[in-house]
Structure formats: C-alpha cells, structure tokens
C-alpha atoms as a PDB file:
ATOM      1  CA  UNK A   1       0.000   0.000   0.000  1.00  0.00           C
ATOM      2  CA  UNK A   2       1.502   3.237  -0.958  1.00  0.00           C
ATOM      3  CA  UNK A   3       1.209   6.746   1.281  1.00  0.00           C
ATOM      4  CA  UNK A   4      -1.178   7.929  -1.258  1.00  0.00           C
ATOM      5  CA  UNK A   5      -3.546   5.044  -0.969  1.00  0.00           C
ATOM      6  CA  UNK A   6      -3.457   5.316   2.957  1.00  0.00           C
ATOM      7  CA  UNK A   7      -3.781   8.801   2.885  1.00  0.00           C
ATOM      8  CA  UNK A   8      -7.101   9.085   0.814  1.00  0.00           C
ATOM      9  CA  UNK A   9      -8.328   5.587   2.588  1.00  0.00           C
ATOM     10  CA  UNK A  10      -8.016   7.804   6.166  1.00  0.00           C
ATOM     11  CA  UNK A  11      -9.646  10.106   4.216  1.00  0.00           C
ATOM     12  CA  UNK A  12     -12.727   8.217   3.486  1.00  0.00           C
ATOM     13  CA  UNK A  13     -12.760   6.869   7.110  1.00  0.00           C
ATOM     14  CA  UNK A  14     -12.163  10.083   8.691  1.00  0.00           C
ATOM     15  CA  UNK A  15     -15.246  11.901   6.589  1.00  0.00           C
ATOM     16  CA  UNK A  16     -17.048   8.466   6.802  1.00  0.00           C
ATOM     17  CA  UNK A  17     -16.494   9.185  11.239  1.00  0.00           C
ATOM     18  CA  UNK A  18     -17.511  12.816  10.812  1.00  0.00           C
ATOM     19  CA  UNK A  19     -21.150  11.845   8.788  1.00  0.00           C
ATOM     20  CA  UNK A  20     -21.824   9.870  11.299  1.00  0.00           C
ATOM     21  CA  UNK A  21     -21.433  12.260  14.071  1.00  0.00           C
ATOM     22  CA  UNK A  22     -23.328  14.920  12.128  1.00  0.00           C
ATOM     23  CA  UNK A  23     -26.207  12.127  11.783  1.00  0.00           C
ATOM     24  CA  UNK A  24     -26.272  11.535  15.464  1.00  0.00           C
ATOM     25  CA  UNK A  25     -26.526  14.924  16.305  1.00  0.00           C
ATOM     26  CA  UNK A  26     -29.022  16.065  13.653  1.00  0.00           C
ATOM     27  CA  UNK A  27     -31.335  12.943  15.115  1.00  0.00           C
ATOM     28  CA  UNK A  28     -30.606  13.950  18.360  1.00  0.00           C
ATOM     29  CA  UNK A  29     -32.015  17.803  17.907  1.00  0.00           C
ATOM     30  CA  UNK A  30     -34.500  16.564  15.921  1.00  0.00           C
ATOM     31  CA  UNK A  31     -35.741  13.844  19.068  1.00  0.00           C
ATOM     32  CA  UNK A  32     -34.875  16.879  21.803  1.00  0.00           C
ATOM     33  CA  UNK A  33     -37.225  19.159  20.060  1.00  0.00           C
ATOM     34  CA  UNK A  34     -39.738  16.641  19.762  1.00  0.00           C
ATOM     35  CA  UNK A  35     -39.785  15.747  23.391  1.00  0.00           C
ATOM     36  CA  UNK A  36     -40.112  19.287  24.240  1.00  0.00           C
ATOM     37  CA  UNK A  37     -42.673  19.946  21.827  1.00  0.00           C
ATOM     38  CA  UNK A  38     -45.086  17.299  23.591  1.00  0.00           C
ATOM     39  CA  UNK A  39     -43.859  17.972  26.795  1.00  0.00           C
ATOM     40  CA  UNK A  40     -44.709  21.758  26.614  1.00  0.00           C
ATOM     41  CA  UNK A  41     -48.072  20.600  25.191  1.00  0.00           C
ATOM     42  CA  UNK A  42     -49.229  18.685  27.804  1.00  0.00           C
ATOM     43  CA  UNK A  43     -48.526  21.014  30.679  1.00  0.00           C
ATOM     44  CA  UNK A  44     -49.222  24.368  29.508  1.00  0.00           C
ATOM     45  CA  UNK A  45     -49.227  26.042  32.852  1.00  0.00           C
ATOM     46  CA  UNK A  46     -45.595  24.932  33.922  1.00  0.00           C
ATOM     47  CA  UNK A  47     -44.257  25.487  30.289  1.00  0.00           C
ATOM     48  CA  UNK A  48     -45.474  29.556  31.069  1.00  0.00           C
ATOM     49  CA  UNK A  49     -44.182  29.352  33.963  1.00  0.00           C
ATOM     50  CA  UNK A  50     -40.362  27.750  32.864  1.00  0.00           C
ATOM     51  CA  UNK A  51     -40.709  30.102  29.674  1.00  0.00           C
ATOM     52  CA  UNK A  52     -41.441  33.126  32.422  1.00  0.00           C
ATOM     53  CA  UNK A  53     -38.302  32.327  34.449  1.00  0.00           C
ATOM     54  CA  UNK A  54     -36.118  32.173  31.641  1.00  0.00           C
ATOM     55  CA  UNK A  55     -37.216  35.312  29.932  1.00  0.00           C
ATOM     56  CA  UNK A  56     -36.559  36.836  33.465  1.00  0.00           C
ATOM     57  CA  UNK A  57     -40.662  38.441  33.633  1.00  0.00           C
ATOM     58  CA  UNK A  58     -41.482  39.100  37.162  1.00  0.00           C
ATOM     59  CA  UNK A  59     -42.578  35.271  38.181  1.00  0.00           C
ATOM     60  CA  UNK A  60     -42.175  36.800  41.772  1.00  0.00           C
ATOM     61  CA  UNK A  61     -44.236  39.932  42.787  1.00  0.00           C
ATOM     62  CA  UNK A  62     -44.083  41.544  46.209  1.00  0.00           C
ATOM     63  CA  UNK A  63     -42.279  39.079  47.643  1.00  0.00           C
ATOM     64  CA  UNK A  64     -38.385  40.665  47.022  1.00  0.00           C
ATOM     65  CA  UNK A  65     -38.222  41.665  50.228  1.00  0.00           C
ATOM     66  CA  UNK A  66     -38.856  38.470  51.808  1.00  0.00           C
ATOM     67  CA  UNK A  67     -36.858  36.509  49.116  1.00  0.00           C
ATOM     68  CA  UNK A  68     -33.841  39.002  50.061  1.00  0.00           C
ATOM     69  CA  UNK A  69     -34.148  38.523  53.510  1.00  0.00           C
ATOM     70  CA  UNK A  70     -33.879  34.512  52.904  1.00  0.00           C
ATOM     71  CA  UNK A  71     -31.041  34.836  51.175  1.00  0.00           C
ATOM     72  CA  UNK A  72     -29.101  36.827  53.611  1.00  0.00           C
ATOM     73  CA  UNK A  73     -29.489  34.266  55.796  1.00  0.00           C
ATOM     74  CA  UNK A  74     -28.600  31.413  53.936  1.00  0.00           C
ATOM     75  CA  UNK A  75     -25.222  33.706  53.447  1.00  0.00           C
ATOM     76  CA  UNK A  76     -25.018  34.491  57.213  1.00  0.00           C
ATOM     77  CA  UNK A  77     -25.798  30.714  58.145  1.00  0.00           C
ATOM     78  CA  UNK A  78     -22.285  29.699  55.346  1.00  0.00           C
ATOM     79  CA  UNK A  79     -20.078  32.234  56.601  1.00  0.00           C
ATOM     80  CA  UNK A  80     -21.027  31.022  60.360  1.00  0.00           C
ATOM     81  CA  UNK A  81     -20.059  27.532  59.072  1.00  0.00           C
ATOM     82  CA  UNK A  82     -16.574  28.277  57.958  1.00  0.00           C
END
C-alpha cells in the first residue's frame, strides 16, 4: 500500500467518522425538540411558567423583600459555618 492510498483511505474513514457524528446529532435535535414539543403541550401552565423564568418576567411579585431577607441568611448561616 503506498502513502497515497493510505492517505485518501483515512480520508474516506475520517469523513465516513464525521457523517456519522453529524447524523447523530441532527437525530438527536431533531428527538430533543420533539420531546419538548409534547412535553410543553401537555402542561401548559408549567411550560409559562419555565418560559417566564427564563425570559426573566417578574414570576415573583411583592415578595423581594422576603426573598432578600432569605437569602441573607442562607449567606449568614455559610459564613457562620466556615
């Protein structure tokens, strides 16, 4: 077997690897987007609220204070720890 022959035969396999990888993945969005397709169908009222906490709308009303309160002391109670 010459280098030439080896070269374009790691070629093929290399290209051959890299289709198969892009297949995977392509299937793999495809089968993600399904699942959360029929998963945000069949709960409506959690999918607004996930969709509301990732655009960042205000999920939580009047209740800053109280969530800022709770989370100073969840800082106090760590730094006590250490």
């Amino acid at each position: 077997m010459t280098i030439m022959e080896m070269l374009s035969q790691s070629g093929v396999i290399s290209l051959l690897g890299m289709g198969f990888v892009f297949l995977f993945l392509a299937i793999l969005v495809v089968v993600v987007s399904l699942f959360g397709r029929v998963f945000h169908s069949e709960n409506p009222q959690k999918a607004a609220m996930v969709s509301a906490v990732q655009t960042g709308s205000g999920l939580i009303n009047g209740n800053d204070a109280q969530i800022t309160a709770a989370i100073a002391t969840a800082v106090n109670e760590y730094q006590r720890k250490e």
